[in-house]
N, C-alpha and C. Protein backbone atom coordinates (compact mmCIF):
# COMPACT_ATOMS: atom_id res chain seq x y z
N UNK A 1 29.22 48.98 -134.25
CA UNK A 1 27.91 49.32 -133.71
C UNK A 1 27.04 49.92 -134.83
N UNK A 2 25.94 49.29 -135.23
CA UNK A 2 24.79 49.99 -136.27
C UNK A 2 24.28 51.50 -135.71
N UNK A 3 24.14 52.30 -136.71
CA UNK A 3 23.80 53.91 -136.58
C UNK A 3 22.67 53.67 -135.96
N UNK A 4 22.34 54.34 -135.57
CA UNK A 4 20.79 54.35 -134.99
C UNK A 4 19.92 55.83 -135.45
N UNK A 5 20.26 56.75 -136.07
CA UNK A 5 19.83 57.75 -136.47
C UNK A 5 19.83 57.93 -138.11
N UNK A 6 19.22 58.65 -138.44
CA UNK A 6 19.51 59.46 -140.21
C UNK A 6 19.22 60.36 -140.13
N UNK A 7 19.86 61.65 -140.52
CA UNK A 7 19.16 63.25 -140.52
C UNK A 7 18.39 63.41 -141.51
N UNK A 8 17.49 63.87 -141.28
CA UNK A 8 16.13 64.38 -142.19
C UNK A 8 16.61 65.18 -142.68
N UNK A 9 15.94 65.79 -144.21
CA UNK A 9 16.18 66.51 -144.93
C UNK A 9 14.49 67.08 -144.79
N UNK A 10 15.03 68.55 -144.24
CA UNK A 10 12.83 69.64 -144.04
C UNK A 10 12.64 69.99 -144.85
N UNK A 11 13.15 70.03 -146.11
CA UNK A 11 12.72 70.63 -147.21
C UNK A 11 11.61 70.43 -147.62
N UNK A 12 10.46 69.34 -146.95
CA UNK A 12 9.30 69.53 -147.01
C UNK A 12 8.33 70.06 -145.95
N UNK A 13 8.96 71.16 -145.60
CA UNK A 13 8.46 71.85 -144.18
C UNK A 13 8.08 73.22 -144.93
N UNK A 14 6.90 73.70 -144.76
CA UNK A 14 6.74 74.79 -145.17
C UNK A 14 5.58 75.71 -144.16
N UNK A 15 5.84 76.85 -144.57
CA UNK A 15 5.14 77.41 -143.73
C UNK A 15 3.52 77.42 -143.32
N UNK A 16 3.17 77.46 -142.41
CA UNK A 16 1.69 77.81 -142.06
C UNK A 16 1.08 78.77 -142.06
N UNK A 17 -0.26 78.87 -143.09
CA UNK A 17 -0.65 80.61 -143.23
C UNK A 17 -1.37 80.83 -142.16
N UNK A 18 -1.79 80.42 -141.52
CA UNK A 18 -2.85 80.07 -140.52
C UNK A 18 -2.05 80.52 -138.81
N UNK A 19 -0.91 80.70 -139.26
CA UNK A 19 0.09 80.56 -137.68
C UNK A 19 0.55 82.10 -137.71
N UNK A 20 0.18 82.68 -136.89
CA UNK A 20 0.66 84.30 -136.86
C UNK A 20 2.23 84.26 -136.60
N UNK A 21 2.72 83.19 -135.70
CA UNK A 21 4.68 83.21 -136.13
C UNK A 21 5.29 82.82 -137.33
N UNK A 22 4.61 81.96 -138.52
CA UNK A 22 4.96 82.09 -139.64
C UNK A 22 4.77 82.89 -140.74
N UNK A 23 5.73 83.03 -141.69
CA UNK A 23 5.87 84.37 -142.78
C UNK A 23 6.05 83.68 -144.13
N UNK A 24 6.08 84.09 -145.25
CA UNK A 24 6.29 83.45 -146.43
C UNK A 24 7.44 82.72 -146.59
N UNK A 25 8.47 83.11 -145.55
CA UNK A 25 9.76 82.37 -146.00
C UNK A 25 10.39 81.44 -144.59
N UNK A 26 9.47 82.16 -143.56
CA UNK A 26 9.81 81.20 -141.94
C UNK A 26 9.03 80.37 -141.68
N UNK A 27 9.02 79.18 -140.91
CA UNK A 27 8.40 78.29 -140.40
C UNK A 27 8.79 78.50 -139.05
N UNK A 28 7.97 78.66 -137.95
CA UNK A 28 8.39 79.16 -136.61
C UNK A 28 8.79 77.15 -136.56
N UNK A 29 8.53 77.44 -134.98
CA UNK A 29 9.75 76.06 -134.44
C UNK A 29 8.13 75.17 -134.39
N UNK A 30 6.98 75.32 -133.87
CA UNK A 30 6.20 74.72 -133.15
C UNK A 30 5.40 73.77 -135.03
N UNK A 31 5.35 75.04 -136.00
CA UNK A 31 4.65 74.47 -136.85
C UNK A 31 5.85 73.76 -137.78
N UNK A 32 7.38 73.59 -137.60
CA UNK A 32 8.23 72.88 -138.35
C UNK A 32 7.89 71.46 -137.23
N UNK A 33 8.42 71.56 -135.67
CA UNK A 33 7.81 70.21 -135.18
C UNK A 33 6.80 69.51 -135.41
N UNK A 34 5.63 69.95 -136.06
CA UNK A 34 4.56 69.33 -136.09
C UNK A 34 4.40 68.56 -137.22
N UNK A 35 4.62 69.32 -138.19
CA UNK A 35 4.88 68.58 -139.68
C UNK A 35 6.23 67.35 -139.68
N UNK A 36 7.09 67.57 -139.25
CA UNK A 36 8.67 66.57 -139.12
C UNK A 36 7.66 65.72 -138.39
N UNK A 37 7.14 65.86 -136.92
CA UNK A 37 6.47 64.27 -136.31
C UNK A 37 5.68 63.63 -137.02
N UNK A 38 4.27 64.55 -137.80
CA UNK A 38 3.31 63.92 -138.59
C UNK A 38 4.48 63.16 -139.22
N UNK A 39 5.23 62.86 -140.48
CA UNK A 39 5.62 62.36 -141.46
C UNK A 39 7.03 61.66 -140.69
N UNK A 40 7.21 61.83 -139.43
CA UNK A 40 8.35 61.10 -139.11
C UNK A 40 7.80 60.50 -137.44
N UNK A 41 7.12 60.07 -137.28
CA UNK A 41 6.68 60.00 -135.49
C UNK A 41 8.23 60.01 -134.93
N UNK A 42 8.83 58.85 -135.36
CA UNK A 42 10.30 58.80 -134.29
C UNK A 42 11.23 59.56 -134.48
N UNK A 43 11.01 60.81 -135.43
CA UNK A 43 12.37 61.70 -135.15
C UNK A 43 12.50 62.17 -133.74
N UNK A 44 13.46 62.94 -133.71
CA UNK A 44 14.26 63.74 -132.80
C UNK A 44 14.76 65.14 -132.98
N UNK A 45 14.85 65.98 -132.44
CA UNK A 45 15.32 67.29 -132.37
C UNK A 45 16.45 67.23 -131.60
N UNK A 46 17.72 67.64 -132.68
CA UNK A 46 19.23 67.55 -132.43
C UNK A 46 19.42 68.85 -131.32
N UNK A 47 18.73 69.71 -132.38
CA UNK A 47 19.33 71.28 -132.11
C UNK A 47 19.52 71.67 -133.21
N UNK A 48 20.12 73.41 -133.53
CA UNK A 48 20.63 73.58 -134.31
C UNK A 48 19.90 73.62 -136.15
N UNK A 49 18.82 72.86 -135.76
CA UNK A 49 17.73 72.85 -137.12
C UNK A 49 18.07 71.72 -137.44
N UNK A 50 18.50 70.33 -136.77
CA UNK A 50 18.88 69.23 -137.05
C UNK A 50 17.73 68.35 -136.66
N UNK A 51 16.99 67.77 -137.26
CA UNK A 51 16.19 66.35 -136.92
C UNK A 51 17.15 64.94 -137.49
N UNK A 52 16.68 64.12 -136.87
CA UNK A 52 17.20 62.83 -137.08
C UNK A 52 15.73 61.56 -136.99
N UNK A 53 16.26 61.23 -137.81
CA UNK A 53 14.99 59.92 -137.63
C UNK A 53 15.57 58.75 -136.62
N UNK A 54 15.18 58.57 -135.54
CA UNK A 54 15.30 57.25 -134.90
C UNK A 54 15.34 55.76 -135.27
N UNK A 55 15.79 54.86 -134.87
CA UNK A 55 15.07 53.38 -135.19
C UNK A 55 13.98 53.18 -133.71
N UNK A 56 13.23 52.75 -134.58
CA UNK A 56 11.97 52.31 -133.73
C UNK A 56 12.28 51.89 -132.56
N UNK A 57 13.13 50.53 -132.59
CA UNK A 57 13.52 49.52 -131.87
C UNK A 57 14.44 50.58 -130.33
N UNK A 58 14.89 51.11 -130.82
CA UNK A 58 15.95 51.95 -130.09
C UNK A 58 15.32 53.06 -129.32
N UNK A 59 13.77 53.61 -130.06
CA UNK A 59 13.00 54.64 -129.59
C UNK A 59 12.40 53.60 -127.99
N UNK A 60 11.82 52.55 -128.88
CA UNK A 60 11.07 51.63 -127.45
C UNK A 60 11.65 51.20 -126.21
N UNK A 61 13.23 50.76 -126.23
CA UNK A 61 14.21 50.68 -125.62
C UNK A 61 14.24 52.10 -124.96
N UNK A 62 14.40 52.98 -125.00
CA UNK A 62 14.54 54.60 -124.70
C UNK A 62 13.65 54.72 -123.64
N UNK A 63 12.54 53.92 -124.08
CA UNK A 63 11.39 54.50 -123.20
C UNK A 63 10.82 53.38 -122.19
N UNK A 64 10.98 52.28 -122.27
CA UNK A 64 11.16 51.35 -121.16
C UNK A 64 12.21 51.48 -119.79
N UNK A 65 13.45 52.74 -120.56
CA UNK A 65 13.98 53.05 -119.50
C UNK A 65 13.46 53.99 -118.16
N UNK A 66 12.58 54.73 -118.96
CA UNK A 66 11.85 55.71 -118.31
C UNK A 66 10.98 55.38 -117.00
């Protein structure tokens, strides 16, 4: 069976000065989601501080179930 996921690496997640829950060294949860979707639309939130990038194909499938 082909993977259907890859875990992202956030190391290009940085904080927001602009966001009173972020600090020089935290990224609260709302301004790390926002940046991971901009640059990834089909990730996912594992848990745990885990994103995964989706396959497209598998995201659309997902949601036809709905």
């Amino acid at each position: 069976m082909k993977k259907i996921y890859k875990e992202i690496d956030t190391d290009f997640v940085k904080p927001n000065s602009d966001c009173d829950a972020c600090d020089i060294e935290y990224t609260c949860f709302e301004c790390e989601h926002n940046q991971v979707k901009e640059k990834y639309p089909y990730s996912y939130y594992e848990g745990y501080g885990v994103w995964t990038k989706r396959n497209k194909k598998f995201i659309e499938e997902q949601n036809e179930k709905l």
